[in-house]
C-alpha atoms as a PDB file:
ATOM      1  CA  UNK A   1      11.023 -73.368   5.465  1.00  0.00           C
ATOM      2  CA  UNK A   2      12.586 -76.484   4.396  1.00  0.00           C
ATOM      3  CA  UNK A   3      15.236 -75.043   2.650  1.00  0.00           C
ATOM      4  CA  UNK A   4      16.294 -72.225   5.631  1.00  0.00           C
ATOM      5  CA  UNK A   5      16.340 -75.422   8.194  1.00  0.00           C
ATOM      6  CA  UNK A   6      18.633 -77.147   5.809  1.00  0.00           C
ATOM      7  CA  UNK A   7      20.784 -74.081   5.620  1.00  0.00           C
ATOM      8  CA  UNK A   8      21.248 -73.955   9.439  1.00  0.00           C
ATOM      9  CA  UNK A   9      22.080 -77.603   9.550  1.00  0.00           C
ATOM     10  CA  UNK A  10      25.364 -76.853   7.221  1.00  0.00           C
ATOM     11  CA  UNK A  11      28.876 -76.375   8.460  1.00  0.00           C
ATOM     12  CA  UNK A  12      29.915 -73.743   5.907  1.00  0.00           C
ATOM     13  CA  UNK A  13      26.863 -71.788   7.739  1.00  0.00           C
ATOM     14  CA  UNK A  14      28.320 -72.397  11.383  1.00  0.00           C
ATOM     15  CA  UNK A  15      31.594 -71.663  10.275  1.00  0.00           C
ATOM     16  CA  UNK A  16      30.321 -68.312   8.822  1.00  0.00           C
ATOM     17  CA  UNK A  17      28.540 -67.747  12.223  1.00  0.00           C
ATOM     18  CA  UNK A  18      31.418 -68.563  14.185  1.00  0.00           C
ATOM     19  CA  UNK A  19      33.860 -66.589  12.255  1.00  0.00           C
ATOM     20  CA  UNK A  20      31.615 -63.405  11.951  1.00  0.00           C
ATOM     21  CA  UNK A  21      31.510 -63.985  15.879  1.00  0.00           C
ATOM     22  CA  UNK A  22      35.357 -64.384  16.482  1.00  0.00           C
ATOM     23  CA  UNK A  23      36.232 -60.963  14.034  1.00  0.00           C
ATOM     24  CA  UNK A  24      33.794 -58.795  16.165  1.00  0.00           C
ATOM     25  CA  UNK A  25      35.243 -60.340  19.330  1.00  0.00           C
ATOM     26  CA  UNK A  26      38.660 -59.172  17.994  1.00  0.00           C
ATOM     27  CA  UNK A  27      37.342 -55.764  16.831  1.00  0.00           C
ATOM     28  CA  UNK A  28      35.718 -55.012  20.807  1.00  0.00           C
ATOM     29  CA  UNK A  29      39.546 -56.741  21.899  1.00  0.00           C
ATOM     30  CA  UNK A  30      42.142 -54.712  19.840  1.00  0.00           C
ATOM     31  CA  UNK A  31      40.274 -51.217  19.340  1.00  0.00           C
ATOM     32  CA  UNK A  32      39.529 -49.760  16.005  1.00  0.00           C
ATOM     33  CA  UNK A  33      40.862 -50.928  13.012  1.00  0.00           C
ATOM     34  CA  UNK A  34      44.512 -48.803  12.145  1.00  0.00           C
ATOM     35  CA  UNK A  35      43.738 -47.276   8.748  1.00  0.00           C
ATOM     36  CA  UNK A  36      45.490 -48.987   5.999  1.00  0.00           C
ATOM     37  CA  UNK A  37      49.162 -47.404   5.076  1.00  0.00           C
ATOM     38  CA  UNK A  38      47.950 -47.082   1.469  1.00  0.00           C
ATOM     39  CA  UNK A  39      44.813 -45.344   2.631  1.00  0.00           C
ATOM     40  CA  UNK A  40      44.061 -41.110   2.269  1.00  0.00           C
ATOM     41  CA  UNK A  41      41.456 -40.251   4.779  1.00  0.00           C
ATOM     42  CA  UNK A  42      39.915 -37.132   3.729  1.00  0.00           C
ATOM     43  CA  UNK A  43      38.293 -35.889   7.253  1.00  0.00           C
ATOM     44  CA  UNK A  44      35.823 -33.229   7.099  1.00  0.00           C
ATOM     45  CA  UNK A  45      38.177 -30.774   8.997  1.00  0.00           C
ATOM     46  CA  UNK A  46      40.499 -31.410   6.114  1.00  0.00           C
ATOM     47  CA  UNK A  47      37.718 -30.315   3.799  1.00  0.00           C
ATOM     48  CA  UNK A  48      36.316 -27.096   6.282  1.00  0.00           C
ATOM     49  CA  UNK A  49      40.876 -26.259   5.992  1.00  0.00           C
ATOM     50  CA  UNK A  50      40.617 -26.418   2.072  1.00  0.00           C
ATOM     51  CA  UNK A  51      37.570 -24.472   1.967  1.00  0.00           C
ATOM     52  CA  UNK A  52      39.070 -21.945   4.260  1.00  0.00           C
ATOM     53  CA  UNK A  53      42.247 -21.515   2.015  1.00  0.00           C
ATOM     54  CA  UNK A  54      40.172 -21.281  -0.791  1.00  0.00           C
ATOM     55  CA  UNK A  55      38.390 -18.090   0.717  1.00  0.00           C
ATOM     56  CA  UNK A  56      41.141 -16.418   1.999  1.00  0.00           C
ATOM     57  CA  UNK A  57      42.501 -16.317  -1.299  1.00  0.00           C
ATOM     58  CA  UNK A  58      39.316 -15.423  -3.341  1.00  0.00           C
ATOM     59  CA  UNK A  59      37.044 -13.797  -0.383  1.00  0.00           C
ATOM     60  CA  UNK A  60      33.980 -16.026  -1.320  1.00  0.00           C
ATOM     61  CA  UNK A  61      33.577 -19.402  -0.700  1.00  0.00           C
ATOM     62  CA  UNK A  62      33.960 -22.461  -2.731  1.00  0.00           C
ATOM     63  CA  UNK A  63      31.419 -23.685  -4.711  1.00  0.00           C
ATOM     64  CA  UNK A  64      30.436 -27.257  -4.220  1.00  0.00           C
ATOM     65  CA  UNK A  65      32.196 -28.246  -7.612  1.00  0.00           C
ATOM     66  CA  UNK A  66      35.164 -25.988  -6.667  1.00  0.00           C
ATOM     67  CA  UNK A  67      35.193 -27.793  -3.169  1.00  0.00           C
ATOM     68  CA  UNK A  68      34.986 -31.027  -4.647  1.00  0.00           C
ATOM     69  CA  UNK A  69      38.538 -30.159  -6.878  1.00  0.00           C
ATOM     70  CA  UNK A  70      40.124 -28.693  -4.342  1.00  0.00           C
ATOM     71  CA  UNK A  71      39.706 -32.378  -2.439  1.00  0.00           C
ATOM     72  CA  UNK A  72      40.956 -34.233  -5.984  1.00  0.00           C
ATOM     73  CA  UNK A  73      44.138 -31.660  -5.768  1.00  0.00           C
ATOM     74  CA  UNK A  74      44.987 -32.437  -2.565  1.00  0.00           C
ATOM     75  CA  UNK A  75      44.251 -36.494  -3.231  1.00  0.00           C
ATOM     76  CA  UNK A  76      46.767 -35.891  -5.713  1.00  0.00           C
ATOM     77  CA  UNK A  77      49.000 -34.194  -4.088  1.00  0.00           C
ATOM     78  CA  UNK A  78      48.945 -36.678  -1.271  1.00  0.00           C
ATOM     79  CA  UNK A  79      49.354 -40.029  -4.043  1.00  0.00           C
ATOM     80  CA  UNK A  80      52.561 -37.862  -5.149  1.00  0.00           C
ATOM     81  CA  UNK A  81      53.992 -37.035  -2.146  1.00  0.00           C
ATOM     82  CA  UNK A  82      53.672 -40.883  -0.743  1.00  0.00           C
ATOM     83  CA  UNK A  83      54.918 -42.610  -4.029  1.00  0.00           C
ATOM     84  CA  UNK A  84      58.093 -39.528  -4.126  1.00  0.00           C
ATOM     85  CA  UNK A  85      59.144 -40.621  -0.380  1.00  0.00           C
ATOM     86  CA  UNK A  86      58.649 -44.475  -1.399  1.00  0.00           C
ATOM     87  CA  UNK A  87      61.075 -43.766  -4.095  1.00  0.00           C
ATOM     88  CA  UNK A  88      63.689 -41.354  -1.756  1.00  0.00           C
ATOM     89  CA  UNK A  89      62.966 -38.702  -4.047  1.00  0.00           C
ATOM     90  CA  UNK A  90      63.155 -36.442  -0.821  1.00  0.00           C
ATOM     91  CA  UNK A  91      67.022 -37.478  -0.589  1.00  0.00           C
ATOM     92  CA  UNK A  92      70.007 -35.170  -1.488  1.00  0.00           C
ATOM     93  CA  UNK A  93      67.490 -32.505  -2.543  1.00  0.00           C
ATOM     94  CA  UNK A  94      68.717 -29.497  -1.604  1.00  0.00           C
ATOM     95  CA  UNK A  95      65.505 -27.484  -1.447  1.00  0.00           C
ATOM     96  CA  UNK A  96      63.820 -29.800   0.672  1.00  0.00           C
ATOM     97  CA  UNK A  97      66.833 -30.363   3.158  1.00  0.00           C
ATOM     98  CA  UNK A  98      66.444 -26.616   3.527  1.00  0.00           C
ATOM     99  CA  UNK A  99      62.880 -26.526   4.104  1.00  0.00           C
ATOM    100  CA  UNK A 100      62.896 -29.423   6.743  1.00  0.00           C
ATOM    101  CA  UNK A 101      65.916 -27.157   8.687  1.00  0.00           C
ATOM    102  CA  UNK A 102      63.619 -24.385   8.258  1.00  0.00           C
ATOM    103  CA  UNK A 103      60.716 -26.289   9.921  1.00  0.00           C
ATOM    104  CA  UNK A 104      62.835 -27.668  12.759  1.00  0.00           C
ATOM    105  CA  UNK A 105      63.996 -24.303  13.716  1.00  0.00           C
ATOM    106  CA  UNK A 106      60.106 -22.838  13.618  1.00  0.00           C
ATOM    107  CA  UNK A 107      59.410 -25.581  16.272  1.00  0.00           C
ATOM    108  CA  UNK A 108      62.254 -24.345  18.190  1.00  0.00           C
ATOM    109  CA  UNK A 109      61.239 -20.677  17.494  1.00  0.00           C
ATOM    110  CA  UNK A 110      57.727 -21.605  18.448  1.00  0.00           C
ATOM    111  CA  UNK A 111      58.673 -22.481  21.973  1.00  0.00           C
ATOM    112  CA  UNK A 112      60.501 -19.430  22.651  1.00  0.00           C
ATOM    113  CA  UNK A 113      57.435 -17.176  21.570  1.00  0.00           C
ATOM    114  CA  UNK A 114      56.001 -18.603  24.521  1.00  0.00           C
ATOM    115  CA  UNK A 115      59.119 -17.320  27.383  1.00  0.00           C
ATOM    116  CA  UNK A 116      58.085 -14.405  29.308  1.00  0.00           C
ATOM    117  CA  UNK A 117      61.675 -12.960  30.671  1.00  0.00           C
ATOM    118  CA  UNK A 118      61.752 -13.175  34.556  1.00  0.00           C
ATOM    119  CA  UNK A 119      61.747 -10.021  36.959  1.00  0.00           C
ATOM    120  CA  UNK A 120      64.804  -8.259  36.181  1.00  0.00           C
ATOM    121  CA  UNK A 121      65.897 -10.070  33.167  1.00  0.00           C
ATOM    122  CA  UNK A 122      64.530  -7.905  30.465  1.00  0.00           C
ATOM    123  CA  UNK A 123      66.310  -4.844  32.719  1.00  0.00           C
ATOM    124  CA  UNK A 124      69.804  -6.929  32.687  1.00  0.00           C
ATOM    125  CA  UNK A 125      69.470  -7.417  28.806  1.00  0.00           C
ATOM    126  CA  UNK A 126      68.927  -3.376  28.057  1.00  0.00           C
ATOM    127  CA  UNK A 127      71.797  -3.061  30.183  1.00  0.00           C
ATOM    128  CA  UNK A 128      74.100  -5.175  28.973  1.00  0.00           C
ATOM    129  CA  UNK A 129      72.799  -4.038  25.441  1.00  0.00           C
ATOM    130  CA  UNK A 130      72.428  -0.888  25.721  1.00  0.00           C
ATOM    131  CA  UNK A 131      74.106   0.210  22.486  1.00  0.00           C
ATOM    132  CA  UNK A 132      71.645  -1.757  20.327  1.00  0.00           C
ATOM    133  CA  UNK A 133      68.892   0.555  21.408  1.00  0.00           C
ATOM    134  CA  UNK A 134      70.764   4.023  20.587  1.00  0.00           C
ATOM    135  CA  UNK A 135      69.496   6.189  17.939  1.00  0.00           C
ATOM    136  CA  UNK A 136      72.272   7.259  15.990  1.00  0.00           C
ATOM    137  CA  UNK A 137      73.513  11.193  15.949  1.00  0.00           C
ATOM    138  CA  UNK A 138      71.704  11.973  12.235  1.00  0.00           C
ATOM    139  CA  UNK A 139      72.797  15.211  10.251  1.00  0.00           C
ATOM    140  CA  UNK A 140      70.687  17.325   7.816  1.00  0.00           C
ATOM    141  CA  UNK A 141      72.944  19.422   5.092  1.00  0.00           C
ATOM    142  CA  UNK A 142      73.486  21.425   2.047  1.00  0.00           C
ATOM    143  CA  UNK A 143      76.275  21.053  -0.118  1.00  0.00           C
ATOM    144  CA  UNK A 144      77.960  22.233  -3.491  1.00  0.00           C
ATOM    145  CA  UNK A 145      80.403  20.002  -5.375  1.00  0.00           C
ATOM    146  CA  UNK A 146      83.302  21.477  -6.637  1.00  0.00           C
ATOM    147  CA  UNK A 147      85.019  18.751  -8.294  1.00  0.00           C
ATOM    148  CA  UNK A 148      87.942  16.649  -7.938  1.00  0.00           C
ATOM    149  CA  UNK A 149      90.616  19.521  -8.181  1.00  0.00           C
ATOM    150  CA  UNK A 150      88.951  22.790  -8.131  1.00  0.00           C
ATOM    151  CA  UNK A 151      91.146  25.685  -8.258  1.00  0.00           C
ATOM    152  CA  UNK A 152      91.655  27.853  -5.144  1.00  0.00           C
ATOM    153  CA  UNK A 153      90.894  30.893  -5.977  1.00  0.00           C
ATOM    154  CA  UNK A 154      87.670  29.378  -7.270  1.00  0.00           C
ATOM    155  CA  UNK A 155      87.397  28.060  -3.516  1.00  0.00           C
ATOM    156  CA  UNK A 156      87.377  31.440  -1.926  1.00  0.00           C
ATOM    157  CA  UNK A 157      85.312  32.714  -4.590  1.00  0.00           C
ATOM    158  CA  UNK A 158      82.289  30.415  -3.827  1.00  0.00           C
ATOM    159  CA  UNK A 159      83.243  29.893  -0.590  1.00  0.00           C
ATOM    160  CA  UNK A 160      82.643  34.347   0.334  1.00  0.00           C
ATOM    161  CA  UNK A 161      79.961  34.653  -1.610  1.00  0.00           C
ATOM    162  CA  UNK A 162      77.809  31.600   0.371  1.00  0.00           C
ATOM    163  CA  UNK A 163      78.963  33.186   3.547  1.00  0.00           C
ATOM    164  CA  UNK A 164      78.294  36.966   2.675  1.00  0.00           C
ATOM    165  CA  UNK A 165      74.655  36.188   1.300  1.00  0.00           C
ATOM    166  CA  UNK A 166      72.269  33.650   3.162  1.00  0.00           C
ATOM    167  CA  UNK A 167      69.762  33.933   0.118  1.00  0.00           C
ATOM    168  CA  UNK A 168      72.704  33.180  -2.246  1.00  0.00           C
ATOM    169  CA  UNK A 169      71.818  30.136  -4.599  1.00  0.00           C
ATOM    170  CA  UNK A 170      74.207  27.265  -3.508  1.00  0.00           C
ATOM    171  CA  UNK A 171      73.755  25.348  -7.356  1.00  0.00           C
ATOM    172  CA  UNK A 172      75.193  28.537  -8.722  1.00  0.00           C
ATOM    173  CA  UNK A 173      78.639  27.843  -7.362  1.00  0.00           C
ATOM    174  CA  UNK A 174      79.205  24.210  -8.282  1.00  0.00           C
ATOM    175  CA  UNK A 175      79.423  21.327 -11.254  1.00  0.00           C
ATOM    176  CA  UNK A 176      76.525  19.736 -12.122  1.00  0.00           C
ATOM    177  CA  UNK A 177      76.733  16.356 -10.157  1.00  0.00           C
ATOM    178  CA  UNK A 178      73.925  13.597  -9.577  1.00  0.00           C
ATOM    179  CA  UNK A 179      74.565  14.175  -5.852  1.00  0.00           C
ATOM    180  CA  UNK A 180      71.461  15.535  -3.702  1.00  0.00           C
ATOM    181  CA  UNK A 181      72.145  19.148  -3.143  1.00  0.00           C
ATOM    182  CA  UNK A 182      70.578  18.972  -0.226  1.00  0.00           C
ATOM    183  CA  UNK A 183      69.627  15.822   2.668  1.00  0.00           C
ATOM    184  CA  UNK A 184      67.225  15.775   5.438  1.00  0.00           C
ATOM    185  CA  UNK A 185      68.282  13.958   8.472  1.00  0.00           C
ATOM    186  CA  UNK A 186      70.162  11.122   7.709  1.00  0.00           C
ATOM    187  CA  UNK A 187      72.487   9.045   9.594  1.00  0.00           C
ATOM    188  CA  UNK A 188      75.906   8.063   9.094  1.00  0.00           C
ATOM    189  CA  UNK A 189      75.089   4.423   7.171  1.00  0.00           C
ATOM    190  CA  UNK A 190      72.580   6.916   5.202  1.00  0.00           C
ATOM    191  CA  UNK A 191      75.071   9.644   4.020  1.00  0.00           C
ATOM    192  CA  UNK A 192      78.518   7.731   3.860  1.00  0.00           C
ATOM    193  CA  UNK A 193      76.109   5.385   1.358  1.00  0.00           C
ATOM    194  CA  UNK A 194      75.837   8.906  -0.916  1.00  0.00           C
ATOM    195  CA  UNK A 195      79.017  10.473  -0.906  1.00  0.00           C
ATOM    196  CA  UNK A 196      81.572   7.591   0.354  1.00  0.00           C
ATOM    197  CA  UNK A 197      82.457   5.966   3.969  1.00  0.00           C
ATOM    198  CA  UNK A 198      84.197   8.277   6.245  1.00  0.00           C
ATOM    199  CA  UNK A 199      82.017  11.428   4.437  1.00  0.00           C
ATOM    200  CA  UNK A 200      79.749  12.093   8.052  1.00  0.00           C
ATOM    201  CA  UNK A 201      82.959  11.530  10.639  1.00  0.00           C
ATOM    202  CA  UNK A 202      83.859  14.667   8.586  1.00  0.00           C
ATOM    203  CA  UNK A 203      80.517  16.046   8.743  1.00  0.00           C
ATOM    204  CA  UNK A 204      80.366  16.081  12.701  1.00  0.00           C
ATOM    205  CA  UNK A 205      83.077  18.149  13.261  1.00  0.00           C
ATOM    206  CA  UNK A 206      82.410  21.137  11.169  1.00  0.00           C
ATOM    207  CA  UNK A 207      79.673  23.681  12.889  1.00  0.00           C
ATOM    208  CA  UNK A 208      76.417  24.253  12.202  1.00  0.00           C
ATOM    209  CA  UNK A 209      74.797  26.740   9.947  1.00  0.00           C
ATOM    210  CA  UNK A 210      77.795  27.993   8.478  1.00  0.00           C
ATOM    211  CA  UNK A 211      79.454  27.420   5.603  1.00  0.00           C
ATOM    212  CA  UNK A 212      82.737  24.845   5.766  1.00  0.00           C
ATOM    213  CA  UNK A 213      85.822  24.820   4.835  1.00  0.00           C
ATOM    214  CA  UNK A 214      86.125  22.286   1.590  1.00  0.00           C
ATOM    215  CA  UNK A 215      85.285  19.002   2.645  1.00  0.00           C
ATOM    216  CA  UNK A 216      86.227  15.706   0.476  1.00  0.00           C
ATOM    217  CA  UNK A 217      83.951  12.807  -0.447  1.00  0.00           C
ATOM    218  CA  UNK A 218      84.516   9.964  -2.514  1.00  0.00           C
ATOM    219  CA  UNK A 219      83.603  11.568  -5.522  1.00  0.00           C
ATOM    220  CA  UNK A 220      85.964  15.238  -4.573  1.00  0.00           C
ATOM    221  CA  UNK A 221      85.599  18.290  -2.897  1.00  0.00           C
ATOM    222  CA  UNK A 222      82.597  19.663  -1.413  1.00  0.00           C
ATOM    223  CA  UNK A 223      81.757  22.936   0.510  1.00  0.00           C
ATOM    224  CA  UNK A 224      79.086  22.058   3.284  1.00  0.00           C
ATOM    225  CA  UNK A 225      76.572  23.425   5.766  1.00  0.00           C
ATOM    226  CA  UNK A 226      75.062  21.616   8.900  1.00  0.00           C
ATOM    227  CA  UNK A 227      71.677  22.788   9.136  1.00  0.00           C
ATOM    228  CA  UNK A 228      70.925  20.172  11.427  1.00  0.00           C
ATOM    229  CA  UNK A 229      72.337  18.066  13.414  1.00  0.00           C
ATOM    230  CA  UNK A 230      71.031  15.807  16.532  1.00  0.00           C
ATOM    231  CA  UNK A 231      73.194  13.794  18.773  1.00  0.00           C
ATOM    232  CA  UNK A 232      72.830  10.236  19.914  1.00  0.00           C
ATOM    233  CA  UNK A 233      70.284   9.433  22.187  1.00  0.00           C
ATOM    234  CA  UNK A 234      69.590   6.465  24.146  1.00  0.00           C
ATOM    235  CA  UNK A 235      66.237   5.168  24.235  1.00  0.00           C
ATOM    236  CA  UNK A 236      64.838   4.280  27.514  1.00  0.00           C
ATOM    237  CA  UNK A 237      63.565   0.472  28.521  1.00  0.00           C
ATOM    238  CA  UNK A 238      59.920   1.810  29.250  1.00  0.00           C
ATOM    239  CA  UNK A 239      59.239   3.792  26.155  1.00  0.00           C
ATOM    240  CA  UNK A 240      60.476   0.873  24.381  1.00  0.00           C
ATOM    241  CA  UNK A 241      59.782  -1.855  26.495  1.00  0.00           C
ATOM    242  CA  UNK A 242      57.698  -4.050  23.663  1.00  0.00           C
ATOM    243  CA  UNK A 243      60.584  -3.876  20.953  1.00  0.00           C
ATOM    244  CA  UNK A 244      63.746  -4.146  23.316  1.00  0.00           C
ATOM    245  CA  UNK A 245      61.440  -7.431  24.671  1.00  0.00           C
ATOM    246  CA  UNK A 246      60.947  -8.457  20.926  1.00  0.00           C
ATOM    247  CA  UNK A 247      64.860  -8.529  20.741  1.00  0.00           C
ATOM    248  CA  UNK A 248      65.207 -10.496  24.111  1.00  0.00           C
ATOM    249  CA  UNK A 249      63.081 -13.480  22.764  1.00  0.00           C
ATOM    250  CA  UNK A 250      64.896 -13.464  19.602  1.00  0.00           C
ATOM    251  CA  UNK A 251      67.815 -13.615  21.076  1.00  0.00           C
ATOM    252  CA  UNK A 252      66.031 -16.177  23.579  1.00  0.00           C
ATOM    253  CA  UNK A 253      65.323 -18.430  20.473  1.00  0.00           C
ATOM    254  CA  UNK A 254      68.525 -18.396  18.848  1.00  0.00           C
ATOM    255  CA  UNK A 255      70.560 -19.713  22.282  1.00  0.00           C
ATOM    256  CA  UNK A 256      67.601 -22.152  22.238  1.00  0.00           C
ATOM    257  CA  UNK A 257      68.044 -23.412  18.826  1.00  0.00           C
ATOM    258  CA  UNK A 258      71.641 -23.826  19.307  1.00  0.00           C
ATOM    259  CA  UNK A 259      71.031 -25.625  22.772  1.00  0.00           C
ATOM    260  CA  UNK A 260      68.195 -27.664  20.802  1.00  0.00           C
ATOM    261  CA  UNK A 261      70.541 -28.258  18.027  1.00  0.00           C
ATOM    262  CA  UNK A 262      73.598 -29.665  20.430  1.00  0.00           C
ATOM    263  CA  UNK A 263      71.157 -31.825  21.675  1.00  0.00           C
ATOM    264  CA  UNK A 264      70.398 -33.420  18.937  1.00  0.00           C
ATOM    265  CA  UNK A 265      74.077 -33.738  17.620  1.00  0.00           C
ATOM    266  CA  UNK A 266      74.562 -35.962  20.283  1.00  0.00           C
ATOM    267  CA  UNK A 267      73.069 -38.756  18.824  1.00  0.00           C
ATOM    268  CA  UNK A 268      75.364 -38.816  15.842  1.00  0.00           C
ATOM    269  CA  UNK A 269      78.826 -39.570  14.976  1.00  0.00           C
ATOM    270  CA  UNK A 270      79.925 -36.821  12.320  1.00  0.00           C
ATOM    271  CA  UNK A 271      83.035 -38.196  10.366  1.00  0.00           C
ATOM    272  CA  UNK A 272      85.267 -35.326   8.931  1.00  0.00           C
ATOM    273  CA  UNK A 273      87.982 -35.469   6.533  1.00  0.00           C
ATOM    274  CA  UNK A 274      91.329 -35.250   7.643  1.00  0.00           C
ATOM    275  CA  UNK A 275      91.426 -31.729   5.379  1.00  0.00           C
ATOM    276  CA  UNK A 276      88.569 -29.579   4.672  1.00  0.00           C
ATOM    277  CA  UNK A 277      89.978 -26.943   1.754  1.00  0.00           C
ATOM    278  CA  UNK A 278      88.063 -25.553  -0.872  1.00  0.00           C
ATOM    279  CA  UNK A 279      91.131 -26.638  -2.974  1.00  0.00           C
ATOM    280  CA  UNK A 280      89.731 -30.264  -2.175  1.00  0.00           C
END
C-alpha cells in the first residue's frame, strides 16, 4: 500500500495521467486517426474480393492457406507498386500512359452507358443514319475459271455447252484454280475479297440463272451464273431498335469523350515546335 501511495505522489505519474488524458481529448477532438502513408490496410472486403477472384477462376473456393497467399500477393503487390511510384517508375512508360488513357476514357464511357436518348432522338439518329443500318445487296454464284487468256473458240465451247445442259458439270470446262467454284450469299466486301475489288459491281449486272458472258477477276476470266441474288434492304428502327440504340450511345460516348477531353485541355499550355515532320 505504501509503495502504490508513493507512486501517486510522483510527477512522472501525473504527467503520465495528464498526458494519457490530453491524447484521448485530441482523439474525441480531431476524429480518427488518418492511417499512416506507409500503412496497407487489408479490409475484410478486400479479402471476401480476393476470395471471389480466386473462385471465379478455379470454381471452388480458396482454402484458408490459399486465402492467406492470395493476401501476401497482393501485400506484395501493393509494397511494389508504392516503392515503383516513389521512384517515378510510372513515368515515360509507354504501356502504362496507355493504360491510364484507357481508364480515363472507361470513366467517360461509363457515364454515357447511363444516357437514355430523349423522345425523338433515337428516330432523328436512324434518320440521319440511315445508311449504317442497310443490309447490303449479297449475291450467291457459280463460276468456272478460264484463265488469263483463254482462247475464243474455247469460250463458246464451254460457254454452249453450260447453257444447252443444266446438269452439265461446270469443273469440266475450266483450269484447276484454288478459287471456290461455287459461293453462297456473300456480299460485295465478301466476294471482291476472293476474286479482286470491282469483281461483284460486275456481278450485279449480269442476270440471274443464266450463264454470262466472260467476266474478269483479278486473277482472269471467268464465266458466271447468279443463282441468287437479293437487293439492299433497309432495316427498320423497331425491328432493330436495341442495336441502332447501341450505336446512338456509342456515338453518345465518343462526342462525350471528346467534350470531356477539351475540357480538360484547358488547363494546360501545350508548346509545339515550330515544325512537326517526320524528317525531324
Amino acid at each position: 500500500m505504501n509503495q502504490i501511495m508513493r507512486l501517486l505522489r510522483e510527477p512522472l505519474f501525473h504527467f503520465l495521467i495528464i498526458g494519457s488524458l490530453l491524447f484521448a481529448l485530441y482523439r474525441v477532438v480531431s476524429g480518427p486517426t488518418p492511417t499512416p502513408v506507409n500503412s496497407i490496410v487489408i479490409t475484410p472486403e478486400r479479402v471476401t474480393q480476393l476470395a471471389g477472384g480466386f473462385e471465379a477462376v478455379r470454381k471452388r473456393p480458396p482454402t484458408d492457406n490459399e486465402l492467406r497467399a492470395l493476401v501476401d500477393s497482393f501485400v506484395r503487390e501493393e509494397v511494389y507498386y508504392r516503392e515503383a511510384l516513389a521512384l517515378g517508375l510510372e513515368r515515360d512508360d509507354t504501356i502504362i500512359r496507355r493504360r491510364l488513357r484507357q481508364k480515363m476514357e472507361f470513366i467517360t464511357d461509363s457515364g454515357a452507358e447511363l444516357m437514355e436518348p430523349q423522345a425523338g432522338e433515337l428516330e432523328d439518329y436512324y434518320q440521319a443514319n440511315i445508311a449504317r443500318f442497310q443490309q447490303p445487296p449479297e449475291i450467291a454464284l457459280t463460276q468456272v475459271f478460264l484463265g488469263q487468256s483463254p482462247a475464243s473458240d474455247r469460250i463458246a465451247e464451254a460457254l454452249a455447252a453450260l447453257r444447252s445442259d443444266s446438269e452439265t458439270d461446270p469443273s469440266l470446262w475450266g483450269e484447276l484454280t484454288l478459287l471456290p467454284p461455287r459461293l453462297r450469299l456473300s456480299t460485295s466486301g465478301e466476294i471482291d475479297g476472293i476474286f479482286g475489288t470491282g469483281f461483284f459491281d460486275g456481278l450485279m449486272q449480269l442476270p440471274v440463272a443464266s450463264w454470262s458472258e466472260p467476266i474478269q477477276s483479278g486473277y482472269g476470266l471467268h464465266l458466271v451464273r447468279i443463282d441468287e441474288r437479293l437487293a439492299a434492304q433497309v432495316t427498320s428502327l423497331e425491328a432493330e431498335r436495341d442495336g441502332i440504340e447501341r450505336e446512338w450511345r456509342a456515338e453518345k460516348a465518343n462526342e462525350l469523350q471528346v467534350s470531356v477531353y477539351l475540357r480538360l485541355l484547358e488547363r494546360y499550355t501545350v508548346v509545339m515546335p515550330d515544325r512537326i515532320s517526320a524528317e525531324n
